[in-house]
Each structure stands twice: as structure tokens, then as C-alpha cells.
Protein backbone atom coordinates (compact mmCIF):
# COMPACT_ATOMS: atom_id res chain seq x y z
CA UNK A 1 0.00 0.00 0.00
CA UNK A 2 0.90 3.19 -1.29
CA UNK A 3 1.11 6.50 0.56
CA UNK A 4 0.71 9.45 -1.78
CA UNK A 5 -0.06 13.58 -1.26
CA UNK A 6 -0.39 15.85 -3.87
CA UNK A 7 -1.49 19.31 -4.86
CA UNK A 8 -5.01 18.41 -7.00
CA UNK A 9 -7.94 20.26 -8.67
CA UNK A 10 -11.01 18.71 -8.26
CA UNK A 11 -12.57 17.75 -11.75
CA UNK A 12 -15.66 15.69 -10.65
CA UNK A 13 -17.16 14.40 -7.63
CA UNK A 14 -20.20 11.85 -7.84
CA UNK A 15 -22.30 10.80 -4.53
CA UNK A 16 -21.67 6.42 -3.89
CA UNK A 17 -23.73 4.57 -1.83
CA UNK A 18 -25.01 6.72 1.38
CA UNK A 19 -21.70 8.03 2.80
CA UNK A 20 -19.12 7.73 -0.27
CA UNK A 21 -18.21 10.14 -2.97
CA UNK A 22 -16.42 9.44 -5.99
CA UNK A 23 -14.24 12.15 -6.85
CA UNK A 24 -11.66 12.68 -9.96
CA UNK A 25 -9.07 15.01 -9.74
CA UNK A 26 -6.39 15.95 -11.48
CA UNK A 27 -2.83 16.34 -9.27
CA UNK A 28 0.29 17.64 -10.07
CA UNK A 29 2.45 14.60 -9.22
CA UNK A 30 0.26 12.21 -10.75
CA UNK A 31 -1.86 13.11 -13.46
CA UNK A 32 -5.62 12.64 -13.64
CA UNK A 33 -7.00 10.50 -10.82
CA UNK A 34 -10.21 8.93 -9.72
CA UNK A 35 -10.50 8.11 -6.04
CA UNK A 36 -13.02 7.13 -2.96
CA UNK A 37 -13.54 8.62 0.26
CA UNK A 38 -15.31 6.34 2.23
CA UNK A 39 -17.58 7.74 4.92
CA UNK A 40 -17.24 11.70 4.04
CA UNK A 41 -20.75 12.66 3.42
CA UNK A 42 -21.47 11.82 7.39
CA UNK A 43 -18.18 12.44 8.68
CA UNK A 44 -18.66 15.24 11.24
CA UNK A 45 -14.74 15.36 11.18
CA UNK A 46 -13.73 15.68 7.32
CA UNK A 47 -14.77 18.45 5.16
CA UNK A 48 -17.08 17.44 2.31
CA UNK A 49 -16.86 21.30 0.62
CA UNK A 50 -12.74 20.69 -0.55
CA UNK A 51 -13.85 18.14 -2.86
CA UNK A 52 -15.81 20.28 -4.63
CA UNK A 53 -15.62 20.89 -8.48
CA UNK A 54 -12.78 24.09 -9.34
CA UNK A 55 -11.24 23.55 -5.80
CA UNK A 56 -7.69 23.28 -5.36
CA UNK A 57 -6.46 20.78 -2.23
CA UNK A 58 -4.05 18.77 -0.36
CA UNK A 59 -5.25 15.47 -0.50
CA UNK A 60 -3.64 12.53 0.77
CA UNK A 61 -4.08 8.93 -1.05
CA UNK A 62 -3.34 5.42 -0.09
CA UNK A 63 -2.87 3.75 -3.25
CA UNK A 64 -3.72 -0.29 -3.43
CA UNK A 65 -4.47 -2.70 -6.50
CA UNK A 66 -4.63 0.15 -8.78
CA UNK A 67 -7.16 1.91 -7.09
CA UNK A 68 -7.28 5.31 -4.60
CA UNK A 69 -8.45 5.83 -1.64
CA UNK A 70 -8.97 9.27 -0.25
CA UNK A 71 -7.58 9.78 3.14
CA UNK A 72 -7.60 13.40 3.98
CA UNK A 73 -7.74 16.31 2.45
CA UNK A 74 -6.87 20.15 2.87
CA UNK A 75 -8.61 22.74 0.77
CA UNK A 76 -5.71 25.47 -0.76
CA UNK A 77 -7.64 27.58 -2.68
CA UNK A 78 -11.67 28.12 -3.28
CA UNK A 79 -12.54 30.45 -6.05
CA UNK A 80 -15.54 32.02 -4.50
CA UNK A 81 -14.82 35.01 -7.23
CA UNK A 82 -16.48 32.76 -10.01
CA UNK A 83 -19.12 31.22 -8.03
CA UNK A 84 -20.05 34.71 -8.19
CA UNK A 85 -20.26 35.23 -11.71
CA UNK A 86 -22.59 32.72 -13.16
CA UNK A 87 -20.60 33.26 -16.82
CA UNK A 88 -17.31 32.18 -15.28
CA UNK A 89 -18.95 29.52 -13.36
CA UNK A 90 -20.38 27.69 -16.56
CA UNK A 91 -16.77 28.22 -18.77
CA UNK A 92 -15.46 27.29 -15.70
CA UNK A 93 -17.15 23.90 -15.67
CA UNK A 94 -17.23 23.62 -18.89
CA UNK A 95 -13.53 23.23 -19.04
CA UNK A 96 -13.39 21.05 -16.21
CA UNK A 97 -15.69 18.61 -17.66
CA UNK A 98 -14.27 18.92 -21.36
CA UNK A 99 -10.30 18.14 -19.31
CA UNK A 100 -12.35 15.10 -17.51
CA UNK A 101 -13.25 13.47 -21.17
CA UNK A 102 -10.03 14.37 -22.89
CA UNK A 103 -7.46 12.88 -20.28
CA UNK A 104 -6.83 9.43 -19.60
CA UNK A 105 -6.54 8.00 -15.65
CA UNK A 106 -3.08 8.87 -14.81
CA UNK A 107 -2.13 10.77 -17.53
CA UNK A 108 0.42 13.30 -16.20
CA UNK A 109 0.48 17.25 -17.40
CA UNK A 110 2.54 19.49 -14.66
CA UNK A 111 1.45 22.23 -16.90
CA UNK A 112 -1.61 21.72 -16.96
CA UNK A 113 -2.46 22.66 -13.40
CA UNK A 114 -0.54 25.70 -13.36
CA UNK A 115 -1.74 27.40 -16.50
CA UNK A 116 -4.98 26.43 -15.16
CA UNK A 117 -4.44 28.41 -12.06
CA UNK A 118 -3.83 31.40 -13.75
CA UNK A 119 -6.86 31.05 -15.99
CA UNK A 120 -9.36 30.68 -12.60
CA UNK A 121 -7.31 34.00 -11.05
CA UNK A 122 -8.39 36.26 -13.78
């Protein structure tokens, strides 16, 4: 078992079973990856809003058979500015989704998440 932390933006997140959430983000290390948190949607202790879509966040993996496990995470950056601005908010998402189709599962881009950074400060 694998222990990994990275810087990610969160691509996707998609509500499993009653207290799981399937989330894909994309991390600077690793690429584009798809992992579980098991138990976050009733967790009193973890923070279900820094796996939000257009978040950035420290998130800590275990890594076992192939597949990711979401241990913790740590929300860097929340760009409240464009969930202001209903325009930005559907490019915004737009982007996200169209960088969710386009990218394979662990297909790295360091680029990627920088550029992408500076697009989301404007």
C-alpha cells in the first residue's frame, strides 16, 4: 500500500452509496485521478466542501491494486470570485468537464495545473 499527497484540482465528484463520494481530480504529481472517500458525506470530522468541483487541495491517497483511496484532504484555494459570476462559473465547468473526457486515468500534465491556475485567477 501506497502512501501518496499531492497538490489536485477537483474535476468531478459523484455521490456512492449513502456516505461515499467518488471524486476525480487531477494532481500535479500524478496526473488525472479517480479516487473514494469512504464515509465523508457523514463524517462530522472531514470536510465534504474541498472536494468540490474548481477547488484546489491537499489530499492525501493510499494507493492499493490500482485503485485510490482518499484519506484526507486540505482545501488550498476556493474560487468564490467565479461562483459569483454565473458566466465564469459555466466556462469554468465547462472546461473542467471537457479536461475530464479528454485525459486518460493517470495521464500526467505538470502544466496543466498551473496554467490552469492562472486562468481561474483572472
Amino acid at each position: 500500500m501506497d502512501i501518496l499527497k499531492s497538490k489536485c484540482l477537483i474535476l468531478k465528484k459523484k455521490d456512492l452509496n449513502e456516505a461515499d463520494l467518488l471524486t476525480v481530480v487531477f494532481s500535479k504529481d500524478f496526473g488525472k485521478i479517480s479516487g473514494v472517500a469512504f464515509g465523508i458525506r457523514k463524517s462530522k470530522k472531514r470536510n465534504l466542501i474541498t472536494l468540490n468541483p474548481l477547488n484546489i487541495a491537499e489530499i492525501t491517497f493510499y494507493k492499493k491494486n490500482g485503485y485510490y483511496t482518499i484519506v484526507e484532504t486540505e482545501l488550498i484555494k476556493n474560487f468564490s470570485n467565479i461562483m459569483k459570476n454565473i458566466e465564469k462559473l459555466e466556462i469554468s465547468l465547462y472546461i473542467l468537464d471537457s479536461v475530464n473526457k479528454i485525459y486518460d486515468i493517470n495521464y500526467e500534465n505538470k502544466d496543466f495545473l498551473i496554467n490552469w491556475k492562472k486562468f481561474l485567477i483572472l
